[in-house]
Protein backbone atom coordinates (compact mmCIF):
# COMPACT_ATOMS: atom_id res chain seq x y z
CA UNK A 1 -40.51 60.31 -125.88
CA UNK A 2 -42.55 57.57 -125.04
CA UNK A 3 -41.94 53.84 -123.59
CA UNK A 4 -41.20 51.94 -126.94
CA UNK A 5 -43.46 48.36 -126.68
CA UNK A 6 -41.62 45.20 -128.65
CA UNK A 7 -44.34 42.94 -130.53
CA UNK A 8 -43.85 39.97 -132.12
CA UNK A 9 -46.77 38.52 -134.12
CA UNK A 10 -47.05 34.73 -135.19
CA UNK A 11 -49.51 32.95 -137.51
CA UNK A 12 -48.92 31.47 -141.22
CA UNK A 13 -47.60 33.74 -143.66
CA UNK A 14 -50.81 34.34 -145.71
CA UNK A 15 -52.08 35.61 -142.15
CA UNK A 16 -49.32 38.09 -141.73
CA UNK A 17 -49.29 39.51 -145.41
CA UNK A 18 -52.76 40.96 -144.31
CA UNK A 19 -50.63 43.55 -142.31
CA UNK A 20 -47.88 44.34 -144.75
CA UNK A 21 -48.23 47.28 -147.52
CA UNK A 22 -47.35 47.70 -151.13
CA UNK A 23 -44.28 49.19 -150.58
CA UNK A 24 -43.43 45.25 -148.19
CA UNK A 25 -43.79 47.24 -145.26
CA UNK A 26 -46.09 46.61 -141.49
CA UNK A 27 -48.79 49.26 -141.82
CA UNK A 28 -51.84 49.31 -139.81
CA UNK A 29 -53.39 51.06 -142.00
CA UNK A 30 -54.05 48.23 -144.48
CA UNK A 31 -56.53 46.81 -141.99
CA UNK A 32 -57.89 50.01 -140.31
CA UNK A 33 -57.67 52.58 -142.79
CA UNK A 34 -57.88 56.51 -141.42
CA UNK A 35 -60.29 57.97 -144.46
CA UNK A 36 -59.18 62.28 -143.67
CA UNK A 37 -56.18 63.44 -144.90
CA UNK A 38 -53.70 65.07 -142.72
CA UNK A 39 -50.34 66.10 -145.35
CA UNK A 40 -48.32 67.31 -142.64
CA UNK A 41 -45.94 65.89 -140.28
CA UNK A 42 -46.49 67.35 -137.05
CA UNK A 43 -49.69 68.68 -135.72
CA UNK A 44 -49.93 72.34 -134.35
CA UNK A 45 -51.07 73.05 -131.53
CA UNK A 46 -52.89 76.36 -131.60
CA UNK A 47 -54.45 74.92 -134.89
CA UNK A 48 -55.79 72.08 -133.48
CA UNK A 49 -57.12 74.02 -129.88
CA UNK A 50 -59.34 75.92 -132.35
CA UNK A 51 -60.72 73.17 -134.07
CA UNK A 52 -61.27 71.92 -130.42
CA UNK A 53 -63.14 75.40 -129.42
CA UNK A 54 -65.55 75.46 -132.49
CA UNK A 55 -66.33 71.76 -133.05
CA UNK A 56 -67.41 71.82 -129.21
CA UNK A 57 -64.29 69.03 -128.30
CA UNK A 58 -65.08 67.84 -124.67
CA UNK A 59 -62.13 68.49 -122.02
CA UNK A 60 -60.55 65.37 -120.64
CA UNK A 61 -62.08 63.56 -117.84
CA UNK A 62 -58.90 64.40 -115.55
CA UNK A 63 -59.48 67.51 -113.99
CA UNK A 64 -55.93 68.62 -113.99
CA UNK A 65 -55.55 67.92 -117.92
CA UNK A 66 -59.34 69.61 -118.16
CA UNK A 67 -57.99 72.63 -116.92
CA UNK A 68 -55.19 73.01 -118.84
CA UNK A 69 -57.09 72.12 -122.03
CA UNK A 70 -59.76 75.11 -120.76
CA UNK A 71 -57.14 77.67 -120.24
CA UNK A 72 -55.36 76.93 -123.69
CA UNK A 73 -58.96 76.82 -125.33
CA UNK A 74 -59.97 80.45 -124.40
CA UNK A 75 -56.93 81.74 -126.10
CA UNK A 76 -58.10 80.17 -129.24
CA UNK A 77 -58.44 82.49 -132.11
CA UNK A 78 -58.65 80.94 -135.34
CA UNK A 79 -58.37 84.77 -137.31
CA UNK A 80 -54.85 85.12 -135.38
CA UNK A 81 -53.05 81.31 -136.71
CA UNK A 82 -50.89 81.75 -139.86
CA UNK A 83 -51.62 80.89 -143.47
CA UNK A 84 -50.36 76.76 -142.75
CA UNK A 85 -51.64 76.62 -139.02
CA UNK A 86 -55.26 77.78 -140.67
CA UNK A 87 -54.89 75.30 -143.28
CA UNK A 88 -54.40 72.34 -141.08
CA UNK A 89 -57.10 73.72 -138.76
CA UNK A 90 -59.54 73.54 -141.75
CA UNK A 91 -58.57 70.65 -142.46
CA UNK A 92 -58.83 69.26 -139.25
CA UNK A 93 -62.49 70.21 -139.57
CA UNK A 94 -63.12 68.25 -142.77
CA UNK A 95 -61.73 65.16 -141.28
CA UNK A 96 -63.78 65.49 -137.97
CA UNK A 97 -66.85 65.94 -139.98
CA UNK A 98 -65.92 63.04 -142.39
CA UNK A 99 -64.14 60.82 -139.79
CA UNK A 100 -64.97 62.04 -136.23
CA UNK A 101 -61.25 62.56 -135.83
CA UNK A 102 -59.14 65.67 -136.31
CA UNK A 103 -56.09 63.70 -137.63
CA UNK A 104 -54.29 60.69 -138.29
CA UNK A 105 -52.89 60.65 -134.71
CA UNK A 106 -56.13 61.44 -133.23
CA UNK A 107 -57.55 58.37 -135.52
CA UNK A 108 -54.74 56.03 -134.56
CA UNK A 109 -55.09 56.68 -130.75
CA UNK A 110 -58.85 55.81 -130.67
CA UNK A 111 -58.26 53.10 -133.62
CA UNK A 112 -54.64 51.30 -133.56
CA UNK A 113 -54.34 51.62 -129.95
CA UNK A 114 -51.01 53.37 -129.98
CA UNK A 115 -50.23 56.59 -131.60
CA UNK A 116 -48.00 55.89 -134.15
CA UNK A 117 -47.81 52.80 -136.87
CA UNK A 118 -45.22 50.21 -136.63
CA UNK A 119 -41.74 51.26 -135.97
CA UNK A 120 -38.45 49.20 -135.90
CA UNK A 121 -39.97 46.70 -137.98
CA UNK A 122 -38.78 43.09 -138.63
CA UNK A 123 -41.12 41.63 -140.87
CA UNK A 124 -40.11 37.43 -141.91
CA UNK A 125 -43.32 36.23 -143.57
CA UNK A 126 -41.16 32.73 -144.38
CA UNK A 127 -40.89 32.34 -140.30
CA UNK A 128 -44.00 33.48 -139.86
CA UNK A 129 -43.33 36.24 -137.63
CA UNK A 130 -43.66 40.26 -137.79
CA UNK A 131 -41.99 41.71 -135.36
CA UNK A 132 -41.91 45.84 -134.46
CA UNK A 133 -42.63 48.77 -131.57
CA UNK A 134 -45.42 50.74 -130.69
CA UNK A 135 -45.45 53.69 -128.80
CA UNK A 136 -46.93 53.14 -124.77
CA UNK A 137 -48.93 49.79 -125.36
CA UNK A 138 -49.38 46.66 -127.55
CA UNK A 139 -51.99 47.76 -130.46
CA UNK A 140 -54.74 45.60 -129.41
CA UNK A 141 -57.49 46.46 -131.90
CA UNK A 142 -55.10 46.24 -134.90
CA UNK A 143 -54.44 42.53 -133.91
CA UNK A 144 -58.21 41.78 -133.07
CA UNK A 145 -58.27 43.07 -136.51
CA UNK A 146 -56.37 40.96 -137.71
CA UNK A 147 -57.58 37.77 -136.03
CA UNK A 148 -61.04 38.63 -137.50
CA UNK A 149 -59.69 38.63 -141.05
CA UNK A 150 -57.98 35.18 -140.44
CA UNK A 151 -61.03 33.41 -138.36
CA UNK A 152 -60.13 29.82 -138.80
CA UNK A 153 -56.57 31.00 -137.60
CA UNK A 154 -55.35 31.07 -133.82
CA UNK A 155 -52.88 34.01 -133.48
CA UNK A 156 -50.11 34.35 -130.64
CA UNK A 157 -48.59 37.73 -129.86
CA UNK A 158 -45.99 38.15 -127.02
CA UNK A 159 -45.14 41.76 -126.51
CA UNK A 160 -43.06 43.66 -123.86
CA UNK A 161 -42.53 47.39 -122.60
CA UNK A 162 -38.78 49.04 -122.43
CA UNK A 163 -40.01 49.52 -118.71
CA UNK A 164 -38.86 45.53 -118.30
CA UNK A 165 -41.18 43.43 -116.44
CA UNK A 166 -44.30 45.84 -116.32
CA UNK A 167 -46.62 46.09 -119.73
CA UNK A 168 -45.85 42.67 -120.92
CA UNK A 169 -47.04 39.35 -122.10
CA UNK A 170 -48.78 36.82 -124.33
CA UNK A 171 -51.91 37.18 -126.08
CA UNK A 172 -53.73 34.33 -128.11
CA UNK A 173 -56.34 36.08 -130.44
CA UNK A 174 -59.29 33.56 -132.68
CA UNK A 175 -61.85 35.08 -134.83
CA UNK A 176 -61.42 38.18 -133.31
CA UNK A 177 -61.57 37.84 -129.99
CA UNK A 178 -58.82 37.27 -127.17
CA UNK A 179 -58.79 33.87 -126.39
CA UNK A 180 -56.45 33.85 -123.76
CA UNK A 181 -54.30 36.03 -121.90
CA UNK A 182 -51.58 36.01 -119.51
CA UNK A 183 -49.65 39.24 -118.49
CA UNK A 184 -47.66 40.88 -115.72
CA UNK A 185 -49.49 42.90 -113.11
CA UNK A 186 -48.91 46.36 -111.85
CA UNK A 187 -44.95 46.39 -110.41
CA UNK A 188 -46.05 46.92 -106.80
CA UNK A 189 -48.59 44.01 -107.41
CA UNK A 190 -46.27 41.23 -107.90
CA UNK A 191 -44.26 39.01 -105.76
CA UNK A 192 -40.95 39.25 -106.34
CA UNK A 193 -40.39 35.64 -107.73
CA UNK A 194 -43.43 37.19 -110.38
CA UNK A 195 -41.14 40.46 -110.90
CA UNK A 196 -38.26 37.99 -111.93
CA UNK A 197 -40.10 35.87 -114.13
CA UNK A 198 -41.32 38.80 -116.26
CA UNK A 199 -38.20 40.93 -116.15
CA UNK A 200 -37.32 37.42 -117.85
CA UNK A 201 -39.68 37.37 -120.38
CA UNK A 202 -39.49 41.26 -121.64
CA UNK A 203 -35.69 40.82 -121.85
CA UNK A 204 -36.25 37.66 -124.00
CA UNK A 205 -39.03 39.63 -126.07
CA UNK A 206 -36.95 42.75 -126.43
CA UNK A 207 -33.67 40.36 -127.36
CA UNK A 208 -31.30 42.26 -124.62
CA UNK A 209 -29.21 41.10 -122.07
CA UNK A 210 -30.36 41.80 -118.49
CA UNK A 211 -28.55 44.80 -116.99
CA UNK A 212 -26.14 44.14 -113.67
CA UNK A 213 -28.58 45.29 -111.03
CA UNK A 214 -31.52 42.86 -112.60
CA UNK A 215 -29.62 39.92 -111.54
């Protein structure tokens, strides 16, 4: 499971209803749209290492994750994968041809910045806030996105990872661009006076109360 990452977005409601859906809902997808299709909800694996083998998919940069990919690639046989594993595989080749991405999580990763759309949502156009998690990180493109849409507008954005006081802090986006930031550091990089302040913060973000051995 991944590290769940709080956001909480705040600009004028007419901003805001730029990232919720039809059905009232926060979807990134109303601002970057995926254009494949992908009908299913998980994503096989020997399905997609074939569609990795034959549309010549590079191996990862690490060389530990390079090798694994390598090893699962030469056991990639796309006459061997069942009647739905071949249909996602061909389908992951229509939406790499049309999209340069194999699926809608391959899309999001490159595209949203986080893997997933929003989850745990808390939308309150009247208070001008959206608030709701991403998987791993804060989805950074979505908002600059966003800000781009809404020029004129300066948005602020405090965000905070379950892993409290690391992966957390306040962004001010303006036309698209970052305007200013101010964030916590790597763990082992702060003071601890800096380590208080932002276990602080992500507590505050995440609305829970500090646990015993925090204080």
């Amino acid at each position: 499971m991944p590290n769940w990452v709080t956001n909480k977005v705040s600009a004028p409601k007419e901003v805001l209803q730029s990232l919720i859906n039809a059905e009232g809902r926060i979807d990134f997808n109303t601002l970057i749209t995926f254009a494949g299709s992908f009908p299913w909800n998980g994503i096989d694996s020997a399905a997609e290492q074939c569609a990795e083998v034959i549309s010549g998919q590079p191996l990862n940069e690490h060389p530990l994750i390079a090798s694994l990919q390598q090893s699962n690639r030469q056991g990639a046989n796309a006459l061997k994968l069942n009647d739905e594993q071949f249909e996602q595989f061909v389908q992951m080749l229509r939406n790499k041809r049309l999209t340069g991405h194999f699926h809608n999580m391959d899309f999001a990763n490159a595209n949203w910045g986080t893997k997933w759309n929003a989850c745990d949502q808390d939308p309150d156009l009247e208070a001008g806030t959206l608030k709701f998690d991403t998987a791993w990180s804060c989805p950074e493109p979505v908002l600059k996105a966003l800000s781009a849409k809404h020029p004129e507008v300066e948005i602020c954005v405090v965000y905070a990872d379950e892993d409290i006081g690391s992966n957390c802090g306040t962004l001010k986006l303006k036309a698209g661009e970052f305007v200013s930031r101010d964030e916590s550091q790597g763990w082992n990089k702060m003071s601890k006076a800096e380590q208080e302040k932002w276990q602080a913060f992500a507590y505050e973000v995440k609305g829970w109360e500090p646990e015993p051995d925090d204080d």
